[in-house]
C-alpha atoms as a PDB file:
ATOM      1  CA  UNK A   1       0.000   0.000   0.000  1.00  0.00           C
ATOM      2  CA  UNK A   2       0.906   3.320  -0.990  1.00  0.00           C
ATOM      3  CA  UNK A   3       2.107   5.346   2.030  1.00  0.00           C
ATOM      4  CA  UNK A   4       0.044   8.798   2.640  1.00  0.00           C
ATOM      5  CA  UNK A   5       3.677  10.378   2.853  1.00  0.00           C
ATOM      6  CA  UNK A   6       4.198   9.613  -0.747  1.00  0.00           C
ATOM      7  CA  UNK A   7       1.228  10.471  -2.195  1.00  0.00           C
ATOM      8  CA  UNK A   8       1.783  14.033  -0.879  1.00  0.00           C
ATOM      9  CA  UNK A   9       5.186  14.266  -2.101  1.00  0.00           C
ATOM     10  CA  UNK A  10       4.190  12.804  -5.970  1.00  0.00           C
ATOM     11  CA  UNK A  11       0.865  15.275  -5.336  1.00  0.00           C
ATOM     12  CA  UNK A  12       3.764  18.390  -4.769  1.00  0.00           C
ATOM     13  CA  UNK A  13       6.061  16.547  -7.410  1.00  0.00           C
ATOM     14  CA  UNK A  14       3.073  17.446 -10.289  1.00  0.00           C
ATOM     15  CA  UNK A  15       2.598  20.374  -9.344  1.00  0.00           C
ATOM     16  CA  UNK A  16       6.093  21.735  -9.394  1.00  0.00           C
ATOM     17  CA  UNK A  17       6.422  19.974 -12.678  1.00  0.00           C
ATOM     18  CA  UNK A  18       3.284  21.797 -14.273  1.00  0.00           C
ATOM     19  CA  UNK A  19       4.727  25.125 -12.657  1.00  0.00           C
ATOM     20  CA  UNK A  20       8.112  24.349 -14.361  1.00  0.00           C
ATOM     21  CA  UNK A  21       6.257  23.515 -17.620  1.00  0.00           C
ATOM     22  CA  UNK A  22       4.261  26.704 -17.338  1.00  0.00           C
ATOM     23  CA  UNK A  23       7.441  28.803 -17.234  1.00  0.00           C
ATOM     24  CA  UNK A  24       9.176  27.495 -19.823  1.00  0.00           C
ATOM     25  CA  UNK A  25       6.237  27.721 -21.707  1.00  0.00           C
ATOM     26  CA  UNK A  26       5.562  31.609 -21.299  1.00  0.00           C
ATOM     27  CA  UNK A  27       9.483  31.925 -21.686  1.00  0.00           C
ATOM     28  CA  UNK A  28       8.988  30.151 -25.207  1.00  0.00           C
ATOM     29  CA  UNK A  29       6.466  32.900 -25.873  1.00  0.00           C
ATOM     30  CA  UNK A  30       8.175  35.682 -24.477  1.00  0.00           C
ATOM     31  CA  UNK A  31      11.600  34.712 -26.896  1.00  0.00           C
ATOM     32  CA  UNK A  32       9.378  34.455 -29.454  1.00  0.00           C
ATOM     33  CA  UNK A  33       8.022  37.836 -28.795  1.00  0.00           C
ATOM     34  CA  UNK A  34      11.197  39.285 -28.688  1.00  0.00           C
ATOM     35  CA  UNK A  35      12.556  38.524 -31.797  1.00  0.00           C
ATOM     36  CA  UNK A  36       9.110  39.968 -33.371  1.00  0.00           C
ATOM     37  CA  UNK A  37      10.288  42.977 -31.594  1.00  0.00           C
ATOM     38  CA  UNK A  38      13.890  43.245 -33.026  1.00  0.00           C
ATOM     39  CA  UNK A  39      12.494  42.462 -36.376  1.00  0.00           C
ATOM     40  CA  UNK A  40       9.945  45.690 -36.213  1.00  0.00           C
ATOM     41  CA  UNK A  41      13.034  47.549 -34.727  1.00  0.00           C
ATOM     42  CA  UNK A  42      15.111  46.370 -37.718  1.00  0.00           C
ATOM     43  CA  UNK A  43      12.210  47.462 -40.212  1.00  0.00           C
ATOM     44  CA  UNK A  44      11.435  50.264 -38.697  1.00  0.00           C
ATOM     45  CA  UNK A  45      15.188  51.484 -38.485  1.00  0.00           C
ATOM     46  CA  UNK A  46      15.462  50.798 -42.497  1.00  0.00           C
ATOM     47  CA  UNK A  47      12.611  52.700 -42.797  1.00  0.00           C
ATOM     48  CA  UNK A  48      14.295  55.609 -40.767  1.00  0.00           C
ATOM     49  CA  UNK A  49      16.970  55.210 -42.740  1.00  0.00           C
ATOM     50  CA  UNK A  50      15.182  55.150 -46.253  1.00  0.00           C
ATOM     51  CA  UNK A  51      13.395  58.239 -44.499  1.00  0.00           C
ATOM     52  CA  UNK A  52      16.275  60.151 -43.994  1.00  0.00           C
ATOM     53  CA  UNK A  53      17.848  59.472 -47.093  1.00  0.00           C
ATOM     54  CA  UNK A  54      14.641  60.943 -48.894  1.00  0.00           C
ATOM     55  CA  UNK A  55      14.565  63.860 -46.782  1.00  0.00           C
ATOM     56  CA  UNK A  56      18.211  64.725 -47.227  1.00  0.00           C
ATOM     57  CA  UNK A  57      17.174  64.458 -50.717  1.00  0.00           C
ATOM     58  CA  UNK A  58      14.364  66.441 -50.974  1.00  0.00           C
ATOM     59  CA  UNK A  59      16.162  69.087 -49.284  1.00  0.00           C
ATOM     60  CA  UNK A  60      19.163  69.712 -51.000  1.00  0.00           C
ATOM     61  CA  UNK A  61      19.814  73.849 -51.718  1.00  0.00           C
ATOM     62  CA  UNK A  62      20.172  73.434 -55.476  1.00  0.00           C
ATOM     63  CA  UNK A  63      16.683  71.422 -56.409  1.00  0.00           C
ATOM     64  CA  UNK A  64      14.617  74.124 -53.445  1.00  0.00           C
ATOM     65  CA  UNK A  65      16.390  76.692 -55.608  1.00  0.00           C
ATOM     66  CA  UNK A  66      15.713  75.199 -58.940  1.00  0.00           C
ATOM     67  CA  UNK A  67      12.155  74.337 -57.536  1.00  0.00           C
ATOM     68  CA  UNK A  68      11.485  78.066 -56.338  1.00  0.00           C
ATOM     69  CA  UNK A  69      12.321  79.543 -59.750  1.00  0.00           C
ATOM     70  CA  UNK A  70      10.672  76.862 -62.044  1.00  0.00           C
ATOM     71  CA  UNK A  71       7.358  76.740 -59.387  1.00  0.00           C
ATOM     72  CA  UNK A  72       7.162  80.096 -57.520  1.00  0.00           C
ATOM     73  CA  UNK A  73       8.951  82.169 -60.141  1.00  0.00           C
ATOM     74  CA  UNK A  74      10.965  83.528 -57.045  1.00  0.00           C
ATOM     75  CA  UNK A  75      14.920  84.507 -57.763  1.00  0.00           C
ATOM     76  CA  UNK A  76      17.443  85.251 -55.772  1.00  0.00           C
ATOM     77  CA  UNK A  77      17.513  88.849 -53.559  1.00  0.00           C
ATOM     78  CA  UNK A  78      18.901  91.933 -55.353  1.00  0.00           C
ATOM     79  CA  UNK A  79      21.044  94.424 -53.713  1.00  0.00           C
ATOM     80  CA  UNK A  80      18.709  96.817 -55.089  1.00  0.00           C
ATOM     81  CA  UNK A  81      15.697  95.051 -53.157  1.00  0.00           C
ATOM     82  CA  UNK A  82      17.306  95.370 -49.938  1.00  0.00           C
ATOM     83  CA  UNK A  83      16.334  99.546 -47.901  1.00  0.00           C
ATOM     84  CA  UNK A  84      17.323 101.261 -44.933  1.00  0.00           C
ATOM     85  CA  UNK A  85      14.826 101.188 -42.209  1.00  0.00           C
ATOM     86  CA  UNK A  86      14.697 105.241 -43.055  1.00  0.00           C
ATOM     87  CA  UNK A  87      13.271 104.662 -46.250  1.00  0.00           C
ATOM     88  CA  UNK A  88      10.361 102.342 -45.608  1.00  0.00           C
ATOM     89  CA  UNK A  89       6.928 104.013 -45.299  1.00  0.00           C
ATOM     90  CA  UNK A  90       5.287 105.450 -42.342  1.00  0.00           C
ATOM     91  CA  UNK A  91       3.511 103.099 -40.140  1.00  0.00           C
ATOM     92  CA  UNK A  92      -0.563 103.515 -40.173  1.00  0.00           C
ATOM     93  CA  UNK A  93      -1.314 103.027 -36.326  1.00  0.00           C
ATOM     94  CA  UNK A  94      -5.153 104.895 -37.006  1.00  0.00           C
ATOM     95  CA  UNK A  95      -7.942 102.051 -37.077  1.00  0.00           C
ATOM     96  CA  UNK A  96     -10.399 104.382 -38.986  1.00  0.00           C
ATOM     97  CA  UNK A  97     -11.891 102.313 -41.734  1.00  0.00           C
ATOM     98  CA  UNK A  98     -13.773 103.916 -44.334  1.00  0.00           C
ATOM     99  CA  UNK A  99     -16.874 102.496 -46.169  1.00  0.00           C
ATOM    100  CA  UNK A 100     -15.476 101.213 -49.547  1.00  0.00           C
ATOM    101  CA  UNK A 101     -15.773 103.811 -52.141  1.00  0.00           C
ATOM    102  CA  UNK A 102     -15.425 101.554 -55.526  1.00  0.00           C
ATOM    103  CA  UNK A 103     -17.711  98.124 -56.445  1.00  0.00           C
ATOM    104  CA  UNK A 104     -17.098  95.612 -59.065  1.00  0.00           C
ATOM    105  CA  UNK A 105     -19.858  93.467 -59.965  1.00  0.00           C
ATOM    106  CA  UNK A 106     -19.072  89.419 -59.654  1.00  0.00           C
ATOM    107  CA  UNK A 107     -20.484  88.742 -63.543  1.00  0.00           C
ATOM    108  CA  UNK A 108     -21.269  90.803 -66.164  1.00  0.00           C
ATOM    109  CA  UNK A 109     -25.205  89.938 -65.552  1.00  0.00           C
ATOM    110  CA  UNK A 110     -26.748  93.447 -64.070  1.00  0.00           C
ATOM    111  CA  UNK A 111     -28.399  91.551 -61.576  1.00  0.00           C
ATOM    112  CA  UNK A 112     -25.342  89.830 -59.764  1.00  0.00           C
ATOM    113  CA  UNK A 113     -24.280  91.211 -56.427  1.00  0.00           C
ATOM    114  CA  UNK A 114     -21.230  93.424 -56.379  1.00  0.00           C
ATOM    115  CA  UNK A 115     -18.358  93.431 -53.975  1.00  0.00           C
ATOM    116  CA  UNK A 116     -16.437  96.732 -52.277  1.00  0.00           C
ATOM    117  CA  UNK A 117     -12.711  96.570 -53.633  1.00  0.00           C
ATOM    118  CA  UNK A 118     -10.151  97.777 -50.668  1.00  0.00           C
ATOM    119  CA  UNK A 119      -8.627 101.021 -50.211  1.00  0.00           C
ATOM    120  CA  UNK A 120      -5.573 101.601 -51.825  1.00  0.00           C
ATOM    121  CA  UNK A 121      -2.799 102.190 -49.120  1.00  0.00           C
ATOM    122  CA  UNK A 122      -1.237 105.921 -49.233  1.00  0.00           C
ATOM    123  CA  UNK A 123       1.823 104.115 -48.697  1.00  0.00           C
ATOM    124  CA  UNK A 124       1.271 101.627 -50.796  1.00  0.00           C
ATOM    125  CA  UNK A 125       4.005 101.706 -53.377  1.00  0.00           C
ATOM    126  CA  UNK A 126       1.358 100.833 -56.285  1.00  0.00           C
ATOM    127  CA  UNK A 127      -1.037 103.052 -56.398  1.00  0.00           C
ATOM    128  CA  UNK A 128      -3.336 101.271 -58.894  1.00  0.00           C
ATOM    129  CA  UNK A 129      -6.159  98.471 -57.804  1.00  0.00           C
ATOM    130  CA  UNK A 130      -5.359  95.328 -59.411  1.00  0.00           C
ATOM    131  CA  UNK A 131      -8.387  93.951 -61.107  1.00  0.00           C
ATOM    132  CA  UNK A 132      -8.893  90.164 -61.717  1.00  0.00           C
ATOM    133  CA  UNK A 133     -10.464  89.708 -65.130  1.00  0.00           C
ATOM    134  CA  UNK A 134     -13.070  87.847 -65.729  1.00  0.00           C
ATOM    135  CA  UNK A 135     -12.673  83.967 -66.455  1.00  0.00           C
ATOM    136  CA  UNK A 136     -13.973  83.345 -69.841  1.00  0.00           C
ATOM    137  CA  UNK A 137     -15.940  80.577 -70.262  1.00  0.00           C
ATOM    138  CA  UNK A 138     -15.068  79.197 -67.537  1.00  0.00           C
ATOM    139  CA  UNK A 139     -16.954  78.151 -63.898  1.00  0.00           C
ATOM    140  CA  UNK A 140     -18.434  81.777 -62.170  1.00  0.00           C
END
């Protein structure tokens, strides 16, 4: 007959066994997890890398430069463009505003609303309203 002794100690010996099964188990997991991990961080560091390289790209002085001129017709600074603080226009610190003096209608219909054009600036260095013509047949 089996002593009561040893049926507590093979009762104990299970359970430690299914403990140390359980932890190797989740530590299987976990490694497995981990290299998942590494292998984003590897993916993810090419595509910082690929990142980077396109940025540095995209950036570079001479295509923004060619890209401002062929795009934004913009060219470099002129000496000529550059003034002395002395010769810039008087700041306007008055907040008078004045009802619009000049309308231009939206379409060439008689009926269409018509919209106040701004005030020319007195120190505006064009004096002239630029008018937008209008689109021809095109959307209103």
């Amino acid at each position: 007959m089996i002593r009561p002794v040893a049926v507590i100690w093979l009762i104990a010996l299970a359970g430690v066994a299914a403990g140390v099964y359980l932890v190797k188990y989740r530590a299987s997991e976990l490694r497995t997890e981990i290299k998942e991990v590494r292998s984003d961080i590897r993916s993810e560091r090419e595509r910082l890398r690929v990142l980077r390289a396109e940025w540095t790209y995209l950036t570079r002085p001479e295509r923004l430069a060619r890209l401002a001129r062929e795009r934004l017709d913009m060219r470099p600074v002129q000496p000529q463009q550059v003034v002395e603080l002395d010769h810039l226009p008087p700041r306007v610190t008055t907040r008078d505003i004045e009802p619009a003096q000049e309308t231009i209608a939206l379409a060439d219909d008689p009926d269409s609303p018509t919209v106040a054009l701004p005030h020319t600036k007195p120190w505006s260095l064009n004096a002239q309203i630029a008018r937008v013509p209008a689109r021809e047949g095109g959307r209103q």
